[in-house]
PDB file of N, CA and C in Angstrom:
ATOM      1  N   UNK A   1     -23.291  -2.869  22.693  1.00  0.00           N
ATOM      2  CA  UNK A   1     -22.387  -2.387  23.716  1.00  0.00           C
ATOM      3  C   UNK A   1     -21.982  -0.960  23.370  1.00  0.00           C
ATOM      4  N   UNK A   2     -21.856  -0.225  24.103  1.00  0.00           N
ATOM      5  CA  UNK A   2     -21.498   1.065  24.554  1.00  0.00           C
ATOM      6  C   UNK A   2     -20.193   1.284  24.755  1.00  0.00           C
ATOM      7  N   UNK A   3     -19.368   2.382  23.868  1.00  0.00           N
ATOM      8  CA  UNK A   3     -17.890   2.722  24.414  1.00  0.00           C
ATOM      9  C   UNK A   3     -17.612   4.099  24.602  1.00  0.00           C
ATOM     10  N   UNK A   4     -16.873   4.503  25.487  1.00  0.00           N
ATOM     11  CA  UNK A   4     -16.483   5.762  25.286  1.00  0.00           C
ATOM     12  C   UNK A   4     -14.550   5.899  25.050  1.00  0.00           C
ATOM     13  N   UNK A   5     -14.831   6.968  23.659  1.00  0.00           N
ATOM     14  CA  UNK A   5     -13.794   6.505  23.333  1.00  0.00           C
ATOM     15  C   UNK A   5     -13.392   7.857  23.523  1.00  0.00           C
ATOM     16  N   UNK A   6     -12.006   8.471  24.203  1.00  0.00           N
ATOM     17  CA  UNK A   6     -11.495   9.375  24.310  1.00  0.00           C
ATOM     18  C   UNK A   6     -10.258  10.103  23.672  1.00  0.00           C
ATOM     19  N   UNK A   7     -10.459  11.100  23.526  1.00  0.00           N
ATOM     20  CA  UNK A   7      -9.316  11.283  22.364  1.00  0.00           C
ATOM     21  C   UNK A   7      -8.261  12.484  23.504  1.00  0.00           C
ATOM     22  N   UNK A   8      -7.130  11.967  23.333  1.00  0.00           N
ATOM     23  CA  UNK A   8      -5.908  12.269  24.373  1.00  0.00           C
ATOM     24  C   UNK A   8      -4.731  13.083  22.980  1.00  0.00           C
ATOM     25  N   UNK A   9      -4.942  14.114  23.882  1.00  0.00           N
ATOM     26  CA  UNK A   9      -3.794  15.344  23.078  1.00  0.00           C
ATOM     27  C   UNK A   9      -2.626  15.427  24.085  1.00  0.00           C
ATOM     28  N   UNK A  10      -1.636  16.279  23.220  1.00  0.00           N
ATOM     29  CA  UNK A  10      -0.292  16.012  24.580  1.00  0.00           C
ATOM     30  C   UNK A  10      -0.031  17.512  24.153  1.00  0.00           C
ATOM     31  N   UNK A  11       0.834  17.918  24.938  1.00  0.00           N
ATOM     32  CA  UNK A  11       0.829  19.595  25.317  1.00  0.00           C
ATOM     33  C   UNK A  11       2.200  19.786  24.970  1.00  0.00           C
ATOM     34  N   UNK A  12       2.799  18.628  25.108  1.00  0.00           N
ATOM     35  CA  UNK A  12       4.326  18.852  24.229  1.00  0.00           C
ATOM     36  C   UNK A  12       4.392  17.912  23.170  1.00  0.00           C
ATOM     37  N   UNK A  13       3.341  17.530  22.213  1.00  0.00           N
ATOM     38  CA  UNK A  13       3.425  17.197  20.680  1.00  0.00           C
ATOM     39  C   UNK A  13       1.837  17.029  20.812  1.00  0.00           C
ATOM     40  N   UNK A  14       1.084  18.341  20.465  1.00  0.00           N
ATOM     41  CA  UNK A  14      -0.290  18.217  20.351  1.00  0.00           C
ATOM     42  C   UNK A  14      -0.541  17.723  18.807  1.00  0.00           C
ATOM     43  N   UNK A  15      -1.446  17.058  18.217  1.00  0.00           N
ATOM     44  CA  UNK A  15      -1.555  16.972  17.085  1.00  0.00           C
ATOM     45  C   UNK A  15      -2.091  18.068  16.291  1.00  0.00           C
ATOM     46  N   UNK A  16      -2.603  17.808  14.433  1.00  0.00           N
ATOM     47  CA  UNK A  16      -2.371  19.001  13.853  1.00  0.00           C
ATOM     48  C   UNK A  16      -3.715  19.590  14.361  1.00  0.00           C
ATOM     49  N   UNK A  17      -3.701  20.766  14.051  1.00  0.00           N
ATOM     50  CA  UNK A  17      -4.927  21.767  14.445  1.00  0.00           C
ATOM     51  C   UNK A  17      -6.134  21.857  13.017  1.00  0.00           C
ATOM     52  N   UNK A  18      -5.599  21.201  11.758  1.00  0.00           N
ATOM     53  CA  UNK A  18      -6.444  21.381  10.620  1.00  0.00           C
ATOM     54  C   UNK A  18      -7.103  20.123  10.441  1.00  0.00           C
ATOM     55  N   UNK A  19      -7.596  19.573  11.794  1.00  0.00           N
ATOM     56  CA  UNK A  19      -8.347  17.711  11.114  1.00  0.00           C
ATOM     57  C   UNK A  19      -9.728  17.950  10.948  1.00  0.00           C
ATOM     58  N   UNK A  20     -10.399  19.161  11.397  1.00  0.00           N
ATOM     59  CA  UNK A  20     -12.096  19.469  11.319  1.00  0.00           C
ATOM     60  C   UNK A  20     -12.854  18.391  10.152  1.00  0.00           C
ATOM     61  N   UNK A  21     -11.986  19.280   9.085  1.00  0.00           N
ATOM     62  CA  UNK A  21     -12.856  18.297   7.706  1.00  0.00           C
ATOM     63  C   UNK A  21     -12.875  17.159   7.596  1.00  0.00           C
ATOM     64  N   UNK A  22     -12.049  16.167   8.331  1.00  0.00           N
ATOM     65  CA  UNK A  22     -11.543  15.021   8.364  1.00  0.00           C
ATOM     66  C   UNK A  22     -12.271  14.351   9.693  1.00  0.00           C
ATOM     67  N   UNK A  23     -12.503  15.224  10.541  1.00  0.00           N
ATOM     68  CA  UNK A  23     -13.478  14.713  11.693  1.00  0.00           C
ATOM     69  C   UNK A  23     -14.548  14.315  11.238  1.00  0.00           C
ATOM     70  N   UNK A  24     -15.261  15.831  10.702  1.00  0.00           N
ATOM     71  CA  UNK A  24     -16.282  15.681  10.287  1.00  0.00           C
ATOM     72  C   UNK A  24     -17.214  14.512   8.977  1.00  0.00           C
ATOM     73  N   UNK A  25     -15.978  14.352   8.359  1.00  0.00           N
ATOM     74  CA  UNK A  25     -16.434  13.567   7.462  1.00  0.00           C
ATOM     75  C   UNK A  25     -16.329  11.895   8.158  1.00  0.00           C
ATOM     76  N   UNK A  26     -15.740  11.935   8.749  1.00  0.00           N
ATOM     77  CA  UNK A  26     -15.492  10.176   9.999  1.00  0.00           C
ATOM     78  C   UNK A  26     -16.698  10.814  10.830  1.00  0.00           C
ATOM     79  N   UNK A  27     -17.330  11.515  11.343  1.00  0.00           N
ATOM     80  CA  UNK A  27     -18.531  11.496  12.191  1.00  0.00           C
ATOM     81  C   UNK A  27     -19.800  10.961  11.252  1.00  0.00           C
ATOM     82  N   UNK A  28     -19.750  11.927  10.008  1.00  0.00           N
ATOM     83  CA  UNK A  28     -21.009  11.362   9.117  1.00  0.00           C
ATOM     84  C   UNK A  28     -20.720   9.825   8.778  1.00  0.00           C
ATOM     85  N   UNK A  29     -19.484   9.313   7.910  1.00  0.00           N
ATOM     86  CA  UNK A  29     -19.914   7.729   8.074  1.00  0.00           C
ATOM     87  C   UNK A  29     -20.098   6.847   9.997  1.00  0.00           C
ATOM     88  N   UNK A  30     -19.666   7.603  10.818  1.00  0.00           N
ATOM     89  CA  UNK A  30     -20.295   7.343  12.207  1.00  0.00           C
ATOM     90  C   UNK A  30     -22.057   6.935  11.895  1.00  0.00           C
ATOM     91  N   UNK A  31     -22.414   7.999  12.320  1.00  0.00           N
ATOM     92  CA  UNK A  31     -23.673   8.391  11.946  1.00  0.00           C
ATOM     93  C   UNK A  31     -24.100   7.687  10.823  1.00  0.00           C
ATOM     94  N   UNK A  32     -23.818   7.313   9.374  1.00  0.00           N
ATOM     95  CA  UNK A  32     -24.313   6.436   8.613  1.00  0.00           C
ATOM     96  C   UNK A  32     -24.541   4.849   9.127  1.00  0.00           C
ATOM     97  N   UNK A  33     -23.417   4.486   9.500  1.00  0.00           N
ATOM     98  CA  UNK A  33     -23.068   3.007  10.173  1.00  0.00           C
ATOM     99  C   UNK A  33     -23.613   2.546  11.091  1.00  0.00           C
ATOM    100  N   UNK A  34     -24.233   3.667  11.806  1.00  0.00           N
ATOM    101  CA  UNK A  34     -25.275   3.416  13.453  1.00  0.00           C
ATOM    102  C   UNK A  34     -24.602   3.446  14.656  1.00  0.00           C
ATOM    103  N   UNK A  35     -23.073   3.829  14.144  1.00  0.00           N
ATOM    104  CA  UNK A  35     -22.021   3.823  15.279  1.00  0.00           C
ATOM    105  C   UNK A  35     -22.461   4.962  16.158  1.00  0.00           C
ATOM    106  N   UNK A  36     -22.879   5.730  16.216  1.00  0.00           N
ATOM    107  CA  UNK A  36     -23.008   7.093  16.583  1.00  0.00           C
ATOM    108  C   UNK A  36     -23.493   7.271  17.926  1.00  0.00           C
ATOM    109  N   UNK A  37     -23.616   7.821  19.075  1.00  0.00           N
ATOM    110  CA  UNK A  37     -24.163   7.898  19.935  1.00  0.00           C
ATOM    111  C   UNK A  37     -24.286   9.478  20.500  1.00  0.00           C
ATOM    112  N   UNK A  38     -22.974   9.574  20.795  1.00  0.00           N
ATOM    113  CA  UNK A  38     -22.989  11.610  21.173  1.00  0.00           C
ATOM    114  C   UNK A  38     -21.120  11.766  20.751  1.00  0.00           C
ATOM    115  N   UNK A  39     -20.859  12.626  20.739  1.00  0.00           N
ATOM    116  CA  UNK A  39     -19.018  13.139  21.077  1.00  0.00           C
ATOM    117  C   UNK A  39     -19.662  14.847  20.633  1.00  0.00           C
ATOM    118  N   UNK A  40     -17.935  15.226  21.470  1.00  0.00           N
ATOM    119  CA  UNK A  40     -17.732  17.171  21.564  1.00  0.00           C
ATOM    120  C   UNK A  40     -16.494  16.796  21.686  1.00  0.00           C
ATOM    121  N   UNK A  41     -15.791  18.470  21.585  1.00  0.00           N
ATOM    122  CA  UNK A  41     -14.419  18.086  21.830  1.00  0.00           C
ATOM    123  C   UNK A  41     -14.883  19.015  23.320  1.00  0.00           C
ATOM    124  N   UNK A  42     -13.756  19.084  23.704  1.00  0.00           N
ATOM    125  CA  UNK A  42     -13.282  19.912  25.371  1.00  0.00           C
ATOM    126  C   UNK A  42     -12.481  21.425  25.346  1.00  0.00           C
ATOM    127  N   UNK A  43     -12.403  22.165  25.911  1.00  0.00           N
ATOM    128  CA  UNK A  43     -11.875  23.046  25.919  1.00  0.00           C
ATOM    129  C   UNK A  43     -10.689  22.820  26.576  1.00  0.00           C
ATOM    130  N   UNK A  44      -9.447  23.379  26.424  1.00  0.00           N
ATOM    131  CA  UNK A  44      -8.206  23.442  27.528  1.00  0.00           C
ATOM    132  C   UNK A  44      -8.242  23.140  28.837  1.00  0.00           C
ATOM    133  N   UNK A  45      -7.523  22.407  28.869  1.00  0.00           N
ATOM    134  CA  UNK A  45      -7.329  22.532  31.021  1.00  0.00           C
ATOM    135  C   UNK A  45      -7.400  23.393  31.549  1.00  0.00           C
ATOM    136  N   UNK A  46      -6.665  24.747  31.091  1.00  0.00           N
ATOM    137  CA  UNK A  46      -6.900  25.884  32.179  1.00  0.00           C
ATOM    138  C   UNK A  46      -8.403  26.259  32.009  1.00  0.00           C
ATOM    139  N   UNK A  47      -9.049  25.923  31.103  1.00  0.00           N
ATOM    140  CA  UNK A  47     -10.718  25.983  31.775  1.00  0.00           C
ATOM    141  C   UNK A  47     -11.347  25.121  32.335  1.00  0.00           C
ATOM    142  N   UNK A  48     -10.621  24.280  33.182  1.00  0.00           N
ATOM    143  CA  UNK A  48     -11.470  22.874  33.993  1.00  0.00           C
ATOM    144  C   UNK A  48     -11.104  23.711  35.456  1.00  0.00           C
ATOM    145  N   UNK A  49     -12.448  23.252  36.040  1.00  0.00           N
ATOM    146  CA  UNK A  49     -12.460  23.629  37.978  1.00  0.00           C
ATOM    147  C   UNK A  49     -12.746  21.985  38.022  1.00  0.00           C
ATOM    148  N   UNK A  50     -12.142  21.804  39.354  1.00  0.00           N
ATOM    149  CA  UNK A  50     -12.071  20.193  40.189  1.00  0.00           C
ATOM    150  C   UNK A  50     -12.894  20.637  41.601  1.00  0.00           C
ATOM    151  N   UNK A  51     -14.178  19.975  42.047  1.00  0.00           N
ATOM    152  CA  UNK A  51     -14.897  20.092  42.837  1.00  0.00           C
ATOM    153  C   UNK A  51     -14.989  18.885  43.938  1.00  0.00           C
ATOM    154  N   UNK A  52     -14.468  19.734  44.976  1.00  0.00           N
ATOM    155  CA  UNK A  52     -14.226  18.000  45.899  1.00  0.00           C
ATOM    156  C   UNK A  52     -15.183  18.242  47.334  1.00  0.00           C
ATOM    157  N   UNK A  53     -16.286  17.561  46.919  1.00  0.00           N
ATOM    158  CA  UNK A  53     -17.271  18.080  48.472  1.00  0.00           C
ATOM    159  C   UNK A  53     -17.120  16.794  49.104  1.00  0.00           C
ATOM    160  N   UNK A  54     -16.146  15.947  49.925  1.00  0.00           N
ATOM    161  CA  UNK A  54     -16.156  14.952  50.468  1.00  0.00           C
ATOM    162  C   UNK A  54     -16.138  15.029  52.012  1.00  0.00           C
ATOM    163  N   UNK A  55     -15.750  16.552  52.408  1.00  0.00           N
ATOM    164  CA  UNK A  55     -15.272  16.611  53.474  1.00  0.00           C
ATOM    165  C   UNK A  55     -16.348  17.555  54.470  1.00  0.00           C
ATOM    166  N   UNK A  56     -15.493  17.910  54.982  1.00  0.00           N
ATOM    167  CA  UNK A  56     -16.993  19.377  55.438  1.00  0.00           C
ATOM    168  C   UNK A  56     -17.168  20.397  55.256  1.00  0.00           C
ATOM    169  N   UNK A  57     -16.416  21.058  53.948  1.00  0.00           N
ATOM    170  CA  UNK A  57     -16.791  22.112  53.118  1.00  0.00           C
ATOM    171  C   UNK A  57     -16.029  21.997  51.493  1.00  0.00           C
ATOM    172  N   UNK A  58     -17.052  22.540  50.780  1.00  0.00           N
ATOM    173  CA  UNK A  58     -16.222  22.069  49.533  1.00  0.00           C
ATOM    174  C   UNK A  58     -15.351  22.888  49.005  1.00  0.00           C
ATOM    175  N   UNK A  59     -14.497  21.911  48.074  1.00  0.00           N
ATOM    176  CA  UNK A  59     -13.028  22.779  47.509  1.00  0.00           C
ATOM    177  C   UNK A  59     -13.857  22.729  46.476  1.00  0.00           C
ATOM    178  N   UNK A  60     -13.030  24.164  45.808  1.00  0.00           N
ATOM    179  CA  UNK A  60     -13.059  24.386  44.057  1.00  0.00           C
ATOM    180  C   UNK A  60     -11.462  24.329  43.814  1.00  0.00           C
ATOM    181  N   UNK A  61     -10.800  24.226  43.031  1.00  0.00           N
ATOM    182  CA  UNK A  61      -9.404  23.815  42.483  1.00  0.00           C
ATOM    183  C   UNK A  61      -9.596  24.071  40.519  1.00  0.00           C
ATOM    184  N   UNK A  62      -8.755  25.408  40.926  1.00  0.00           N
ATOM    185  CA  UNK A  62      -8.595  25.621  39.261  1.00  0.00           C
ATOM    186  C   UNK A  62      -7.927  24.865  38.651  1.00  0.00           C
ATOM    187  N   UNK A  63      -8.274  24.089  37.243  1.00  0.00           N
ATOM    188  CA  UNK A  63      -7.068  23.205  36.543  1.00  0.00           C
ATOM    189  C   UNK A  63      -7.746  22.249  36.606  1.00  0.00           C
ATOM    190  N   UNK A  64      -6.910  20.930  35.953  1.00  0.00           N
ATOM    191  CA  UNK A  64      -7.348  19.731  36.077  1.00  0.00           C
ATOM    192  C   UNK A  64      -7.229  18.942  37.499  1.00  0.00           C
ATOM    193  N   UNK A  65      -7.949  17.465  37.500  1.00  0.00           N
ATOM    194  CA  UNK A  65      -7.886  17.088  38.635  1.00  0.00           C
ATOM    195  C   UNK A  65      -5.962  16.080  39.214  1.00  0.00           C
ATOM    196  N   UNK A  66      -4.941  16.007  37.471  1.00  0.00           N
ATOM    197  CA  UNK A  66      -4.092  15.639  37.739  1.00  0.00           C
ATOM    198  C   UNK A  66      -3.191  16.816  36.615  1.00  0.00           C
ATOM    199  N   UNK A  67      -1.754  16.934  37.160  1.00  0.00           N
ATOM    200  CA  UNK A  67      -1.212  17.982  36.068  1.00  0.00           C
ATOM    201  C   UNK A  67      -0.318  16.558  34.960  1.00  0.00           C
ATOM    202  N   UNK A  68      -0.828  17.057  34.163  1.00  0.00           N
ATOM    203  CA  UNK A  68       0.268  15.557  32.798  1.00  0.00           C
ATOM    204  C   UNK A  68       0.093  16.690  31.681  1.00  0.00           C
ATOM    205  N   UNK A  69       1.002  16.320  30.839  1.00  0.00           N
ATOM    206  CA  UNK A  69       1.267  16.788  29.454  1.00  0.00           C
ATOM    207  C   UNK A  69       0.582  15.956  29.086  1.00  0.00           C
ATOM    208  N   UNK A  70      -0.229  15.436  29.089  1.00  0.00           N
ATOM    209  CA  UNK A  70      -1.200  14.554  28.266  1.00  0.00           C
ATOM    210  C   UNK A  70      -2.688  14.862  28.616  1.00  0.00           C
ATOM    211  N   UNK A  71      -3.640  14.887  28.166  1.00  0.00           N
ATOM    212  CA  UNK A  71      -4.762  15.558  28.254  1.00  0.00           C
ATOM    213  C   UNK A  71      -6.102  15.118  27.502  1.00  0.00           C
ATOM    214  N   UNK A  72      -7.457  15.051  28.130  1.00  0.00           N
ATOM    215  CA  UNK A  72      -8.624  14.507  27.644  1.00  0.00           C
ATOM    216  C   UNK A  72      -9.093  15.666  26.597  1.00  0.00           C
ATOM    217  N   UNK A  73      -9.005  15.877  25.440  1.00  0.00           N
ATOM    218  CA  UNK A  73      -9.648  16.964  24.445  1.00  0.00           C
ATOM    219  C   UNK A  73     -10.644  16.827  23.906  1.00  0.00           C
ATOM    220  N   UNK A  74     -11.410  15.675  24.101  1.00  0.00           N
ATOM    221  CA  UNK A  74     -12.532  15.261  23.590  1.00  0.00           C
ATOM    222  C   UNK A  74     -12.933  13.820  24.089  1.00  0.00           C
ATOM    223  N   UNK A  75     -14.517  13.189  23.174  1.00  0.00           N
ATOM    224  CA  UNK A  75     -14.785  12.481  23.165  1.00  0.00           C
ATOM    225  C   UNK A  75     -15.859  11.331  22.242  1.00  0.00           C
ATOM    226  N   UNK A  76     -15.781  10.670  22.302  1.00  0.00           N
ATOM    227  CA  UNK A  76     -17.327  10.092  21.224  1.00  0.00           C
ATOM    228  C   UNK A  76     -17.616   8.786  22.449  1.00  0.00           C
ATOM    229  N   UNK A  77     -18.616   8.666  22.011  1.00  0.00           N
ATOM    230  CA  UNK A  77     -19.794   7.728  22.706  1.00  0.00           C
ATOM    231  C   UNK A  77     -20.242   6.789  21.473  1.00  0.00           C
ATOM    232  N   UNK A  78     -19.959   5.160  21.220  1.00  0.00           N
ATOM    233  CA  UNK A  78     -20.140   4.760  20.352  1.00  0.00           C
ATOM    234  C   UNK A  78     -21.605   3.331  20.881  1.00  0.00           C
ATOM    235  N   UNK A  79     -21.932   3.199  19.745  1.00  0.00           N
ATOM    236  CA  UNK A  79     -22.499   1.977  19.966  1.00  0.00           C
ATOM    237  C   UNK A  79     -21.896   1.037  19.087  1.00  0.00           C
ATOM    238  N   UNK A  80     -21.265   0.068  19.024  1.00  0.00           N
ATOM    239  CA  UNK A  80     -20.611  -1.286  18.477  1.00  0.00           C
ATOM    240  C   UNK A  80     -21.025  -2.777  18.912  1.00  0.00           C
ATOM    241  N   UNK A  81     -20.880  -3.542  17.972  1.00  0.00           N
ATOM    242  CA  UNK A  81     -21.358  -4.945  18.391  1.00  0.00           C
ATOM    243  C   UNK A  81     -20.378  -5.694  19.017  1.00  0.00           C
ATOM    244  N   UNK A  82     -19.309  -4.785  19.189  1.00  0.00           N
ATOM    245  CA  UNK A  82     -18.237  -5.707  20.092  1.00  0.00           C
ATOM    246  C   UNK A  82     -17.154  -4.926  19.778  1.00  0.00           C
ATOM    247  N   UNK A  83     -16.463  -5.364  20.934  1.00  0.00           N
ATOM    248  CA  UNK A  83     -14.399  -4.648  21.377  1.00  0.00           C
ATOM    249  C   UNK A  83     -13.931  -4.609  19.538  1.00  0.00           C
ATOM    250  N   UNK A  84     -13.776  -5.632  19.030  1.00  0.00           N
ATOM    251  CA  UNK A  84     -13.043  -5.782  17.846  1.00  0.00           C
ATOM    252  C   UNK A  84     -13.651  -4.354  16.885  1.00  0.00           C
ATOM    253  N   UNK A  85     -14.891  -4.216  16.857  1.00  0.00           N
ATOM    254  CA  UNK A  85     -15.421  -3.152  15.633  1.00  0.00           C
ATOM    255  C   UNK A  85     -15.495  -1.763  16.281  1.00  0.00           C
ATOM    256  N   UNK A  86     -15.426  -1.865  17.796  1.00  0.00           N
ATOM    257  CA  UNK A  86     -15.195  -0.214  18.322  1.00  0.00           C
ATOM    258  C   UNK A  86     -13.426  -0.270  18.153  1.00  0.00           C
ATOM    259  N   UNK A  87     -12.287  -1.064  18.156  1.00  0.00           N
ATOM    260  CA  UNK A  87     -10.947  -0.675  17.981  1.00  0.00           C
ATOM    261  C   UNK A  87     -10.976  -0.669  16.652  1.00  0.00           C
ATOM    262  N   UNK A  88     -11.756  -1.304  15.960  1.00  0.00           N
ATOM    263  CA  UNK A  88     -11.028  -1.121  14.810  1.00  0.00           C
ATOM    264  C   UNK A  88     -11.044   0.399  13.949  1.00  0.00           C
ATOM    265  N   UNK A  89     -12.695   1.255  14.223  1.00  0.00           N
ATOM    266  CA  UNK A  89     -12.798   2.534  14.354  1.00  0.00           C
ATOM    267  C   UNK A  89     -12.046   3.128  15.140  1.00  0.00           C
ATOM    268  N   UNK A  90     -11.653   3.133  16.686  1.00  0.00           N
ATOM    269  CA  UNK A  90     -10.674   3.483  17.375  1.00  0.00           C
ATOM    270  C   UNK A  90      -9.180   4.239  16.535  1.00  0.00           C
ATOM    271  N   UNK A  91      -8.533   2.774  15.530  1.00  0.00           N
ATOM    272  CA  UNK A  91      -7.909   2.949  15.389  1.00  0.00           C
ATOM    273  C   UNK A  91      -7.874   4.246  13.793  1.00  0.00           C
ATOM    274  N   UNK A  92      -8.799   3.982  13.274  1.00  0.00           N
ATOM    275  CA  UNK A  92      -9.276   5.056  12.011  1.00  0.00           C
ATOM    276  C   UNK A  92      -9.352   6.620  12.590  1.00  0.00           C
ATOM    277  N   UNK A  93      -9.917   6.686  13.605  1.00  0.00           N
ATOM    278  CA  UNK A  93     -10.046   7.856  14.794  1.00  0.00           C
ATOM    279  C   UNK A  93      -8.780   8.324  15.288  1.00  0.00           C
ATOM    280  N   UNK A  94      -7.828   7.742  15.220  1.00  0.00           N
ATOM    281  CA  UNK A  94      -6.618   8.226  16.050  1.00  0.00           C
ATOM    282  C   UNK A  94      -6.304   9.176  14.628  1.00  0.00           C
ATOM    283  N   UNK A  95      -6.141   7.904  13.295  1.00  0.00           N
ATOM    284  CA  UNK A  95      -5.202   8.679  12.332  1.00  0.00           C
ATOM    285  C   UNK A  95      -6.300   9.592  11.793  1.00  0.00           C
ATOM    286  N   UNK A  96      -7.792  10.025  11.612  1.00  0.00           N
ATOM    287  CA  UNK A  96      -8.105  11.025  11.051  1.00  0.00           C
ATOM    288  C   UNK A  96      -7.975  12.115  12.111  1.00  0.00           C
ATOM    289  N   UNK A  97      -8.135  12.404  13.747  1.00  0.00           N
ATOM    290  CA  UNK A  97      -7.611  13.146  14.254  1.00  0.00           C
ATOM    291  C   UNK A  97      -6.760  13.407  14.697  1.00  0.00           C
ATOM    292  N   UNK A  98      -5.490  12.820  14.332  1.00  0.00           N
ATOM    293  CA  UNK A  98      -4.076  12.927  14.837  1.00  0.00           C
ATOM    294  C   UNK A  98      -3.717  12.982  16.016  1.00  0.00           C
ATOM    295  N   UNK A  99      -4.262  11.781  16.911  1.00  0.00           N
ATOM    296  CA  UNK A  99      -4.521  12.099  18.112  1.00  0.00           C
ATOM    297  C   UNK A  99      -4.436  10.324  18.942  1.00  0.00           C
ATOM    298  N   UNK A 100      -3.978  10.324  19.829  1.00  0.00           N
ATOM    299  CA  UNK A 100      -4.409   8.867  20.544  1.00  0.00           C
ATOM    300  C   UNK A 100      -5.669   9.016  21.010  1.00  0.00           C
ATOM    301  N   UNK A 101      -6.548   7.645  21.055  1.00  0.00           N
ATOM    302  CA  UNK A 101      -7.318   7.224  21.645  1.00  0.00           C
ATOM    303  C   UNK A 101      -7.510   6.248  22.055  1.00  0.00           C
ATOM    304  N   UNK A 102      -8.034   6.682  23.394  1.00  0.00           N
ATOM    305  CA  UNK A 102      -8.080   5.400  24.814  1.00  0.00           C
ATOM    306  C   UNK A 102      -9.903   4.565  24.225  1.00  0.00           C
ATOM    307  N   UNK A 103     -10.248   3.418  24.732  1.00  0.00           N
ATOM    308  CA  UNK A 103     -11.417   2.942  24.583  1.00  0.00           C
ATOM    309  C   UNK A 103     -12.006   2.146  25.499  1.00  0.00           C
ATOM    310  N   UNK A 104     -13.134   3.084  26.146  1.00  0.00           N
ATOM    311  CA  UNK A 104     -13.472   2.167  26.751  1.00  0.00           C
ATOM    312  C   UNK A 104     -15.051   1.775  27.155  1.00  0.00           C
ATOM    313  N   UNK A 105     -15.268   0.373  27.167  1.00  0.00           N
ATOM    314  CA  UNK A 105     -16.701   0.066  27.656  1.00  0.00           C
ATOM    315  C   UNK A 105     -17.329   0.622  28.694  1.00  0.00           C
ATOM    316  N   UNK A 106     -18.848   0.792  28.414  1.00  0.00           N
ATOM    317  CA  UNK A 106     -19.751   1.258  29.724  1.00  0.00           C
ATOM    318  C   UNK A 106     -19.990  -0.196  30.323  1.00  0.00           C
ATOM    319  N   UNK A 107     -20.153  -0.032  31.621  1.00  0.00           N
ATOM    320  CA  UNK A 107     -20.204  -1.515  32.259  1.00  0.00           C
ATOM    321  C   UNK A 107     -21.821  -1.146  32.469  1.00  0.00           C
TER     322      UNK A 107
END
């Protein structure tokens, strides 16, 4: 099974800015374990455009598609043998990037 697990920063208590080495070293045992699939982080909201062609001409909309102090900054793409062993990394992931993360299955 397939998860995508998202890592959620907040704009009024972002976490610390020095976790790189600490990422990086939780990506390589990723990658050792077979957990691995893809992740990046994201750039800021004020560099997201929202593209809405539903109608009969399309919008562009600078910003995100909702305004929250809470925010998608990244992501990983895992492969796990089940809910229990993607949270339980989940939860290792929050505290090496100081950061919440949401989890969720590809259907």
């Amino acid at each position: 099974m397939q998860y995508l697990v998202s890592v959620i920063d907040d704009k009024s208590n972002p976490g610390s800015t020095d976790r790189q080495p600490a990422i990086s070293a939780f990506n390589e045992r990723l990658i050792a374990g077979g957990y691995w699939v893809f992740a990046g982080g994201l750039a800021d909201t004020d560099a997201a455009t929202v593209i809405d062609n539903r109608g009969e001409q399309t919008v562009f909309s600078d910003g995100p598609f909702v305004e929250s102090k809470e925010y998608l900054a990244g992501i990983w793409v895992w492969e796990a043998p089940d809910l229990d062993v993607a949270l339980e990394l989940a939860a290792e992931a929050s505290k090496v990037c100081d950061r919440k993360i949401e989890v969720r299955p590809f259907l």
